[in-house]
C-alpha atoms as a PDB file:
ATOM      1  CA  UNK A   1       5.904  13.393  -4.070  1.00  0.00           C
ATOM      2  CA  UNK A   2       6.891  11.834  -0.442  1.00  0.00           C
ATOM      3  CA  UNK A   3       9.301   8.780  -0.547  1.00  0.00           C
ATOM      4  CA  UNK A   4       8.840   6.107   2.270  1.00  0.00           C
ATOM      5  CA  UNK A   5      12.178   3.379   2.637  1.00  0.00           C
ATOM      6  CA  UNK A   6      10.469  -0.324   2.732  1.00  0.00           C
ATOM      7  CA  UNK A   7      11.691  -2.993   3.471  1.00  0.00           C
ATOM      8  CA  UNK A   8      10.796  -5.179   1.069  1.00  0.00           C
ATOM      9  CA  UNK A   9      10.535  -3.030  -2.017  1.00  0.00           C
ATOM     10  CA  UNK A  10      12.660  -0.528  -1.237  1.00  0.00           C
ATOM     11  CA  UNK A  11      11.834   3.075  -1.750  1.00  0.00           C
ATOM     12  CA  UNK A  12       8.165   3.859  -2.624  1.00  0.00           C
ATOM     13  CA  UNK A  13       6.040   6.936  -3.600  1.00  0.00           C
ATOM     14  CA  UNK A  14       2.460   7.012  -4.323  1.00  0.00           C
ATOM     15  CA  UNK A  15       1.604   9.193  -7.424  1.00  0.00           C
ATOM     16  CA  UNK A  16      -1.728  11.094  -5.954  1.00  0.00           C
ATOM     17  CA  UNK A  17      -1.128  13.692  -3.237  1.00  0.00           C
ATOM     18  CA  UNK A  18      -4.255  12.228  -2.032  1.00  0.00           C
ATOM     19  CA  UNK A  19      -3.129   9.259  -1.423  1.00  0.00           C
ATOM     20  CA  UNK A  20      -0.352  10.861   1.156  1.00  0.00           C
ATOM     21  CA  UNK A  21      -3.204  12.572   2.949  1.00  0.00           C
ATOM     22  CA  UNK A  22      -5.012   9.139   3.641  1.00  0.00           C
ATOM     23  CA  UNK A  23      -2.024   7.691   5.448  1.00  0.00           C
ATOM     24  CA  UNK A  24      -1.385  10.798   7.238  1.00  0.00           C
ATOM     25  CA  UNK A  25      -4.915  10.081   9.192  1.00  0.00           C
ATOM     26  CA  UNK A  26      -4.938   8.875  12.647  1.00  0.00           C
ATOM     27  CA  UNK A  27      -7.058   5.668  11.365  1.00  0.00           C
ATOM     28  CA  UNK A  28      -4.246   4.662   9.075  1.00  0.00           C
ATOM     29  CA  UNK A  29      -1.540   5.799  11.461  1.00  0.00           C
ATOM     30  CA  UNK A  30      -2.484   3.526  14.453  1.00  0.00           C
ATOM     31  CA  UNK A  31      -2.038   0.336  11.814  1.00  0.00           C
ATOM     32  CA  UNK A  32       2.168   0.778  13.282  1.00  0.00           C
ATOM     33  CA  UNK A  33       1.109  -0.117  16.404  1.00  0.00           C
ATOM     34  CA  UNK A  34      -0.843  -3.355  15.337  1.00  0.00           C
ATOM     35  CA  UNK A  35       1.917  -6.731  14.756  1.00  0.00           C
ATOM     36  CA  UNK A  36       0.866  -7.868  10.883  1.00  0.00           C
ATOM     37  CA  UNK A  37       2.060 -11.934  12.400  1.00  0.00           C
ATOM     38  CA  UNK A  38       0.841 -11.678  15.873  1.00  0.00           C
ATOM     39  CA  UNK A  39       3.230 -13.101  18.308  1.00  0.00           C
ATOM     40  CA  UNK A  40       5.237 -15.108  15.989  1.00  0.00           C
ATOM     41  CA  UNK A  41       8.203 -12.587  16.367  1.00  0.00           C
ATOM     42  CA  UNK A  42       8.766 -14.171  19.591  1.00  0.00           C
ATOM     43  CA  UNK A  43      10.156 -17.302  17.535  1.00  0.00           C
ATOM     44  CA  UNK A  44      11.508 -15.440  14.438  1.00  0.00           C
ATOM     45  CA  UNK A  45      12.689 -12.252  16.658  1.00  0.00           C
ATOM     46  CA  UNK A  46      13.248 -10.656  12.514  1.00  0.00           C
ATOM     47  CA  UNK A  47       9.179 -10.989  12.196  1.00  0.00           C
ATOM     48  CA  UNK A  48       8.017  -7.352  13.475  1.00  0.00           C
ATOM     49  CA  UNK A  49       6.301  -6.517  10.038  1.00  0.00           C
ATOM     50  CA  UNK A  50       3.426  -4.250  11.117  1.00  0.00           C
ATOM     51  CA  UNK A  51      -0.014  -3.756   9.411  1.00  0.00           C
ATOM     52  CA  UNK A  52       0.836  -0.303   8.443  1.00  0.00           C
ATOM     53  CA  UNK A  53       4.027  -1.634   6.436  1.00  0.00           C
ATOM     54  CA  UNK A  54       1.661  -4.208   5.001  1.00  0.00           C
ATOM     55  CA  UNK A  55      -0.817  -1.784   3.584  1.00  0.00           C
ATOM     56  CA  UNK A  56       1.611   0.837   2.388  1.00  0.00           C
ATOM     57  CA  UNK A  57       3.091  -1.932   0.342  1.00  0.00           C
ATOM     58  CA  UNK A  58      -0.362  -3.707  -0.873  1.00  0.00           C
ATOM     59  CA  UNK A  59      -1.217   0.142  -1.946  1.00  0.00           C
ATOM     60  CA  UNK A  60       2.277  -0.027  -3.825  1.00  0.00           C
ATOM     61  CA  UNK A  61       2.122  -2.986  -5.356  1.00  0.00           C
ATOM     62  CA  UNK A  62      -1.192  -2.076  -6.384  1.00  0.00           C
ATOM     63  CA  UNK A  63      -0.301   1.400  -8.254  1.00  0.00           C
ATOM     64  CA  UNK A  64       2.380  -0.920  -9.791  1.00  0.00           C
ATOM     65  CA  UNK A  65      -0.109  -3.323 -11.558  1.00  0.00           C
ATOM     66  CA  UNK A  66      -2.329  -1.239 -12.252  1.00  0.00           C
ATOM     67  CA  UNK A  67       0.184   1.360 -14.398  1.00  0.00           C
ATOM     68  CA  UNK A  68       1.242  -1.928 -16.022  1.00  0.00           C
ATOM     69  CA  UNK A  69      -2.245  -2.628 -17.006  1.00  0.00           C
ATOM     70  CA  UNK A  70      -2.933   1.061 -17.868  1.00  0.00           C
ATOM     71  CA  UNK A  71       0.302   0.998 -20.175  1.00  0.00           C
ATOM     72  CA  UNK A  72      -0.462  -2.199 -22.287  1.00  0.00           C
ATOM     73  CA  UNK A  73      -4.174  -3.759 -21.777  1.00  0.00           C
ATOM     74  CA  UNK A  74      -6.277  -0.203 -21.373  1.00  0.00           C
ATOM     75  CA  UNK A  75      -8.703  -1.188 -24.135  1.00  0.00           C
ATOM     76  CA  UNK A  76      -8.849  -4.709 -23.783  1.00  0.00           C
ATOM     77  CA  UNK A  77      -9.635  -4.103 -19.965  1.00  0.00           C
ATOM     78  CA  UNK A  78     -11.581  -0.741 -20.453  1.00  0.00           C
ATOM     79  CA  UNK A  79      -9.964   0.873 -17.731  1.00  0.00           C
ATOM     80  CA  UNK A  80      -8.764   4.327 -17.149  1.00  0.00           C
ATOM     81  CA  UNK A  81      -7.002   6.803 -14.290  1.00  0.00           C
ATOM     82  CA  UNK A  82     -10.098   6.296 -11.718  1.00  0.00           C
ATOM     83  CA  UNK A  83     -10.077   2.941 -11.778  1.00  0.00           C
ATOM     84  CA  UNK A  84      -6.942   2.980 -11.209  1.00  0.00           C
ATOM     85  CA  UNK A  85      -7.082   5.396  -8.216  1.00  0.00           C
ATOM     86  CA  UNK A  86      -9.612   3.096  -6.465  1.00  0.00           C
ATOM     87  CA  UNK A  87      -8.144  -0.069  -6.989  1.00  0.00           C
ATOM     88  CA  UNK A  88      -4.758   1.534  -5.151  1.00  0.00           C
ATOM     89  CA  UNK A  89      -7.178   3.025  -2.550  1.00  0.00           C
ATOM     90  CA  UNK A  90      -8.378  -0.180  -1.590  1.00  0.00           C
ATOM     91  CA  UNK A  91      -4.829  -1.974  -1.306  1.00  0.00           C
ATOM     92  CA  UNK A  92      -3.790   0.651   1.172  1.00  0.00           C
ATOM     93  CA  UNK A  93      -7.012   0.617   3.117  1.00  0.00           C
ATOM     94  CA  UNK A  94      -7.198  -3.105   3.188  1.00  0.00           C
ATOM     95  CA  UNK A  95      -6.228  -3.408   6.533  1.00  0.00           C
ATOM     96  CA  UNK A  96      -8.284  -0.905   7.995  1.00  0.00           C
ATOM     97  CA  UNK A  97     -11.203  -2.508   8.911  1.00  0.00           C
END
């Protein structure tokens, strides 16, 4: 399991090895170069946030809610681990289009 430091929720780690091979591709990799506020760090010089750092932690925060869901509501929301693996999918590939 790969670690990545964020800075807003710390350290992260995505459970599925698969998940590491989607942001290893060069689609997902050229998000760093792309500003996730435009040019509004040239009034708040502390607003660099990119679109890569965006999506790794929509794809995060998704994993998170969705173990929280598996843990206590999996019957009441008929869900199970594949749902769960596309619903974190699409948080980190929100940005790619």
């Amino acid at each position: 399991m790969r670690y990545i430091k964020d800075s807003i929720h710390n350290q992260i780690s995505f459970r599925n090895r698969f998940w590491d091979e989607v942001i290893d591709t060069l689609e997902f990799q050229r998000l760093r170069e792309i500003k996730q506020l435009g040019v509004v760090y040239y009034v708040f010089p502390g607003a660099i946030h990119t679109r890569f750092e965006h999506s790794l932690g929509v794809g995060y925060m998704a994993q998170t809610m969705m173990e929280h869901f598996l843990q206590n509501q999996k019957e009441e929301l008929a869900i199970n681990d594949r749902d769960k693996d596309i619903i974190v999918m699409a948080g980190l590939c929100n940005d790619l289009g």
